[in-house]
PDB file of N, CA and C in Angstrom:
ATOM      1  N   UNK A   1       0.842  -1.151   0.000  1.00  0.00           N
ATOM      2  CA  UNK A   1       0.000   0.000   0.000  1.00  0.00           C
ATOM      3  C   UNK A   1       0.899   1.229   0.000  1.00  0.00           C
ATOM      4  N   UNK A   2       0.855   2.232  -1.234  1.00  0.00           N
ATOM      5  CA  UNK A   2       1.571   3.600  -1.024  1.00  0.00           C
ATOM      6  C   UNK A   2       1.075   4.567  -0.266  1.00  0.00           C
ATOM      7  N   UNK A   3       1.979   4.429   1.217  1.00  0.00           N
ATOM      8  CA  UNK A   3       1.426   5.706   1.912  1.00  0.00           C
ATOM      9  C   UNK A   3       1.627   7.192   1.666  1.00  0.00           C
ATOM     10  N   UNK A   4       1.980   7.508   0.521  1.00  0.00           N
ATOM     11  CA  UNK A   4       1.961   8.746   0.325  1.00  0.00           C
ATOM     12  C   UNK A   4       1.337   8.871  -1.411  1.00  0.00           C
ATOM     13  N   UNK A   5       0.344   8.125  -0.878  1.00  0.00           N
ATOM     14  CA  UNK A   5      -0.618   8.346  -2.462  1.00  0.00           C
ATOM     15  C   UNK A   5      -1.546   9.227  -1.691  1.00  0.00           C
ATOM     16  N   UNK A   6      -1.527  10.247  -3.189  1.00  0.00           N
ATOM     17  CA  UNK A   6      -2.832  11.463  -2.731  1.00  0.00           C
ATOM     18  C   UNK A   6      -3.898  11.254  -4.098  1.00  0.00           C
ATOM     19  N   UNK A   7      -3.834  10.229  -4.865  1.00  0.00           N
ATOM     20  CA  UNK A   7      -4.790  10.027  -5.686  1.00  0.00           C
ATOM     21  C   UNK A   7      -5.982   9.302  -5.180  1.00  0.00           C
ATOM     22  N   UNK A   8      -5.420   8.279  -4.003  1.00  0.00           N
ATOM     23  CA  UNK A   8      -6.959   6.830  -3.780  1.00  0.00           C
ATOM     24  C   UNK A   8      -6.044   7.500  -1.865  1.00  0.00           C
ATOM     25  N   UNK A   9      -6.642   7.408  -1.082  1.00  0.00           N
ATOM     26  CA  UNK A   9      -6.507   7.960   0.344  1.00  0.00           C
ATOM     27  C   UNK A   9      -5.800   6.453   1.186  1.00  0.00           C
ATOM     28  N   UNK A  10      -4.506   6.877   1.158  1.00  0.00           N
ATOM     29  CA  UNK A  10      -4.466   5.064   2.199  1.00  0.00           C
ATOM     30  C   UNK A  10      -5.503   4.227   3.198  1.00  0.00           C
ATOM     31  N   UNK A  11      -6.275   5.268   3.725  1.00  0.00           N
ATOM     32  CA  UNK A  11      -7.436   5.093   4.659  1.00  0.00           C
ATOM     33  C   UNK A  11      -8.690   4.288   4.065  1.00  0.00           C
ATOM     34  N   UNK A  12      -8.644   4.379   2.612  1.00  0.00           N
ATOM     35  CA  UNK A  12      -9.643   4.260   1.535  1.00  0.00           C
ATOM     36  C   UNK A  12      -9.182   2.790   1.349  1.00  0.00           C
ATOM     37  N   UNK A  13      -7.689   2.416   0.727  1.00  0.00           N
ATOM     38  CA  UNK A  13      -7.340   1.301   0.590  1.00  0.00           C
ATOM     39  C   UNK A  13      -6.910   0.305   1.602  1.00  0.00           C
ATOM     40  N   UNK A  14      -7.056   0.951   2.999  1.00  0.00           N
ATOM     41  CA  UNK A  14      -7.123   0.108   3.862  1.00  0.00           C
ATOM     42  C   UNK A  14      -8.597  -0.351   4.104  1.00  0.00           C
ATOM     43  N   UNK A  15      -9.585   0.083   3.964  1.00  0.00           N
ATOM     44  CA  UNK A  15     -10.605  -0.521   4.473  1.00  0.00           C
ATOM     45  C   UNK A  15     -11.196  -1.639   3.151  1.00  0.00           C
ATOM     46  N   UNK A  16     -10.867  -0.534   1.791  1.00  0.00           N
ATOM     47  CA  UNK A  16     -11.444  -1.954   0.848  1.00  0.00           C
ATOM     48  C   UNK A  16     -10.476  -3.240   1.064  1.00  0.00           C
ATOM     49  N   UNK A  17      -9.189  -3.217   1.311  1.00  0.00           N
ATOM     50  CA  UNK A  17      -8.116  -3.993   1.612  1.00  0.00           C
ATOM     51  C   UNK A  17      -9.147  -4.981   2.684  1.00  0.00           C
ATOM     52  N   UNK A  18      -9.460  -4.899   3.674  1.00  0.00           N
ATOM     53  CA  UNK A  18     -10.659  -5.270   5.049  1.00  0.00           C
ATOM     54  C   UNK A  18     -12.100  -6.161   4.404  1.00  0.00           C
ATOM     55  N   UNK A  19     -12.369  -5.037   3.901  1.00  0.00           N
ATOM     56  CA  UNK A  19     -13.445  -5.899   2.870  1.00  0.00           C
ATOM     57  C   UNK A  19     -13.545  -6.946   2.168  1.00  0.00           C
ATOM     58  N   UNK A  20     -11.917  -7.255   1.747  1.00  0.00           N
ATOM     59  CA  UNK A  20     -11.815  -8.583   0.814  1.00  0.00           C
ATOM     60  C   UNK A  20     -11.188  -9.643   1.334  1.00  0.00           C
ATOM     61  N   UNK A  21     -10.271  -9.419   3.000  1.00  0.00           N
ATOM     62  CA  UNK A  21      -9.878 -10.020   3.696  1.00  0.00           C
ATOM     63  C   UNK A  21      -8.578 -10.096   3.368  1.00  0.00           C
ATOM     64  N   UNK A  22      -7.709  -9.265   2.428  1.00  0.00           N
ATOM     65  CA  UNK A  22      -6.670  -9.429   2.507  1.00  0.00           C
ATOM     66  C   UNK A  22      -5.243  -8.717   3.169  1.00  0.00           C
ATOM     67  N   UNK A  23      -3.954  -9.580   3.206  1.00  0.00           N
ATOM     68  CA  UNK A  23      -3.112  -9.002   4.150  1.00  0.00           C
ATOM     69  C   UNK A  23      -2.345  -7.557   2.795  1.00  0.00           C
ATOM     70  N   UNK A  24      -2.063  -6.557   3.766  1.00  0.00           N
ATOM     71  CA  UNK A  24      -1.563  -5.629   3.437  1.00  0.00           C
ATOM     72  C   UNK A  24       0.127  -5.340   3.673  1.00  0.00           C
ATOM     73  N   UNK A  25       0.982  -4.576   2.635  1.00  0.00           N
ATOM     74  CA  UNK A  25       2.199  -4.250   3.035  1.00  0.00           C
ATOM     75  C   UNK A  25       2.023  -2.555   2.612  1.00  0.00           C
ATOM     76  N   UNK A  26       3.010  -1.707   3.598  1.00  0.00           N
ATOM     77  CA  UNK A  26       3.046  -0.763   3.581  1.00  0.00           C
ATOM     78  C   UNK A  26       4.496   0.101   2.984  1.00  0.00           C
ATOM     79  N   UNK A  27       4.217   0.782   2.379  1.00  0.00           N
ATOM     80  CA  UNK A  27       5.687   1.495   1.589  1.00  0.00           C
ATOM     81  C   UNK A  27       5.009   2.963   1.184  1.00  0.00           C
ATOM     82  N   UNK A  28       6.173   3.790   2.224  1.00  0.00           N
ATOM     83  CA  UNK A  28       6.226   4.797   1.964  1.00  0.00           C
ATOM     84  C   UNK A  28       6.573   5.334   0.272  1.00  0.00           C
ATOM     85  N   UNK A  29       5.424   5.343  -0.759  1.00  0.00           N
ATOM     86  CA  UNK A  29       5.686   6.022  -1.998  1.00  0.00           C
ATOM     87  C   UNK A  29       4.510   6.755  -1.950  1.00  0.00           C
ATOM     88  N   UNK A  30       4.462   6.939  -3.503  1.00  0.00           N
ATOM     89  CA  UNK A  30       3.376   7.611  -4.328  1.00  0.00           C
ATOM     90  C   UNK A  30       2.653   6.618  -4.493  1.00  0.00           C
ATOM     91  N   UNK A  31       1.435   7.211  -5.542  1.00  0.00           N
ATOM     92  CA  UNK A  31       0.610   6.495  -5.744  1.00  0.00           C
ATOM     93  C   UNK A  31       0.930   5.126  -6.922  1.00  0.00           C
ATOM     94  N   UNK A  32       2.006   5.449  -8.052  1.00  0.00           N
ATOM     95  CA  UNK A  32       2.323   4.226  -8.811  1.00  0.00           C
ATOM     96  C   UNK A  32       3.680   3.767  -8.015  1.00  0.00           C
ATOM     97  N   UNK A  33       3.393   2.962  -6.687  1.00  0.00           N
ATOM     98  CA  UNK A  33       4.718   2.287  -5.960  1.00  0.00           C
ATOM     99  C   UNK A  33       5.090   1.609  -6.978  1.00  0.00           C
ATOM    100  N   UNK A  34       5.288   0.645  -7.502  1.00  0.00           N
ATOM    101  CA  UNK A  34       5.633  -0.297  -8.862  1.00  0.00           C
ATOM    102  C   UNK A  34       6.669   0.482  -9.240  1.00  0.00           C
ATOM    103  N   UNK A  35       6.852   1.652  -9.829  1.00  0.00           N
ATOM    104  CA  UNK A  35       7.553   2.408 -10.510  1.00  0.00           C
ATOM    105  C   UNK A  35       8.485   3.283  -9.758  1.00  0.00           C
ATOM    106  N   UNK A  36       7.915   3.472  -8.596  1.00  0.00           N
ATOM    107  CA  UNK A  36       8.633   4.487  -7.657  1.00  0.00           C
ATOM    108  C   UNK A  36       9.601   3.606  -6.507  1.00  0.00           C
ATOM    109  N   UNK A  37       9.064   2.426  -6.213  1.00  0.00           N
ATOM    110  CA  UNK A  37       9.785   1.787  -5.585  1.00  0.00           C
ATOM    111  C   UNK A  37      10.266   0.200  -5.554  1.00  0.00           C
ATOM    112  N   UNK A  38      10.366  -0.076  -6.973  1.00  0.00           N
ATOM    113  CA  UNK A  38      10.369  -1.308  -7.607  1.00  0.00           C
ATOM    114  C   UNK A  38      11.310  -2.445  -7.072  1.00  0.00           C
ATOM    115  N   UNK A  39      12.101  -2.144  -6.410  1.00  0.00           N
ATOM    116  CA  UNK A  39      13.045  -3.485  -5.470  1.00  0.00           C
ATOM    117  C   UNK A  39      11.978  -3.439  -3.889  1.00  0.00           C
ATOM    118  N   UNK A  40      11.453  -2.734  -3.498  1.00  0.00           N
ATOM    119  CA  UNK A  40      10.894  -3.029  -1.942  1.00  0.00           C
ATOM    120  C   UNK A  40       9.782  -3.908  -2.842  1.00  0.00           C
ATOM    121  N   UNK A  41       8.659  -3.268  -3.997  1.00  0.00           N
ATOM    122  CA  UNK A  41       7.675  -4.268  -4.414  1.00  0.00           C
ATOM    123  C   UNK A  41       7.877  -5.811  -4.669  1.00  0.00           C
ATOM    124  N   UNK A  42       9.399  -5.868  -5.452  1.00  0.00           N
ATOM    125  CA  UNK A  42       9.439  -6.679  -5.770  1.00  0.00           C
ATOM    126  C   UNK A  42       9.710  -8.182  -4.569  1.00  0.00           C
ATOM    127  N   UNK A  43      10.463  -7.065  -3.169  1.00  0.00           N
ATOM    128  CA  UNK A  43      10.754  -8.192  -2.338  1.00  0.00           C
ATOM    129  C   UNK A  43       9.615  -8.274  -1.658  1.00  0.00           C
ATOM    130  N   UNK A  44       8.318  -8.237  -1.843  1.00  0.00           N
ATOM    131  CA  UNK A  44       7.174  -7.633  -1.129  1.00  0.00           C
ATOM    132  C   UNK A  44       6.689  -9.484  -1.873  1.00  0.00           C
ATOM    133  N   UNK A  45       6.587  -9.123  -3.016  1.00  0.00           N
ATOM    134  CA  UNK A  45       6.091 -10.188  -3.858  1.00  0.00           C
ATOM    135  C   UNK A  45       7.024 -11.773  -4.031  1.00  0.00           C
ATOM    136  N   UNK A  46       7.914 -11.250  -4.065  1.00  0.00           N
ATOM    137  CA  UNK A  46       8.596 -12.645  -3.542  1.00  0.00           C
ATOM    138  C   UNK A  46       8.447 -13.268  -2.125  1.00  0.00           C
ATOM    139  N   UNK A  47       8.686 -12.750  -0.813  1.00  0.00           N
ATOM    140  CA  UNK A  47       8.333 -13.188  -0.053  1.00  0.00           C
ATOM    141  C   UNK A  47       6.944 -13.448   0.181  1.00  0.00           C
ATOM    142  N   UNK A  48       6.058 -13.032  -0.371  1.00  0.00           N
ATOM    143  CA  UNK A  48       4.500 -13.412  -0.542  1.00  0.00           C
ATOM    144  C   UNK A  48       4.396 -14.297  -1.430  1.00  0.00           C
ATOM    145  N   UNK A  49       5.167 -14.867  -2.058  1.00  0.00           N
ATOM    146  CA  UNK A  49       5.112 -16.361  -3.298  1.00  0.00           C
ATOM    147  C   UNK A  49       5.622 -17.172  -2.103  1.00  0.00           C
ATOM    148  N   UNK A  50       6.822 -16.934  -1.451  1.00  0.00           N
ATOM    149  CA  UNK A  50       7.288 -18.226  -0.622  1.00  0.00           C
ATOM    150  C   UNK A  50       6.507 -19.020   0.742  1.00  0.00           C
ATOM    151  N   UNK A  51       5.582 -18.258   0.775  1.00  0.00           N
ATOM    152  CA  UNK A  51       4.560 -18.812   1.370  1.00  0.00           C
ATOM    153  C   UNK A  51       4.033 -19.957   1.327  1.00  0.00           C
TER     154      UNK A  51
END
């Protein structure tokens, strides 16, 4: 989740996040993290495959 997105409100994507039951990670970016912070995403997603 990018906590410094001012496009969708982190508050916003935490609760639909709640709604669907799923677990959340947090990274201080913008709103396209992917692009802005592409090695934390990526170890975000690997350790969420080794599960």
């Amino acid at each position: 989740m990018a906590d410094n997105d001012h496009i969708i409100s982190p508050f916003m994507k935490q609760e639909m996040a709640k709604k669907i039951g799923t677990e959340t990670y947090h990274v201080k970016s913008c709103h396209v993290v992917m692009l802005s912070k592409p090695e934390e995403v990526s170890k975000i997603i690997i350790k969420d495959v080794k599960k």
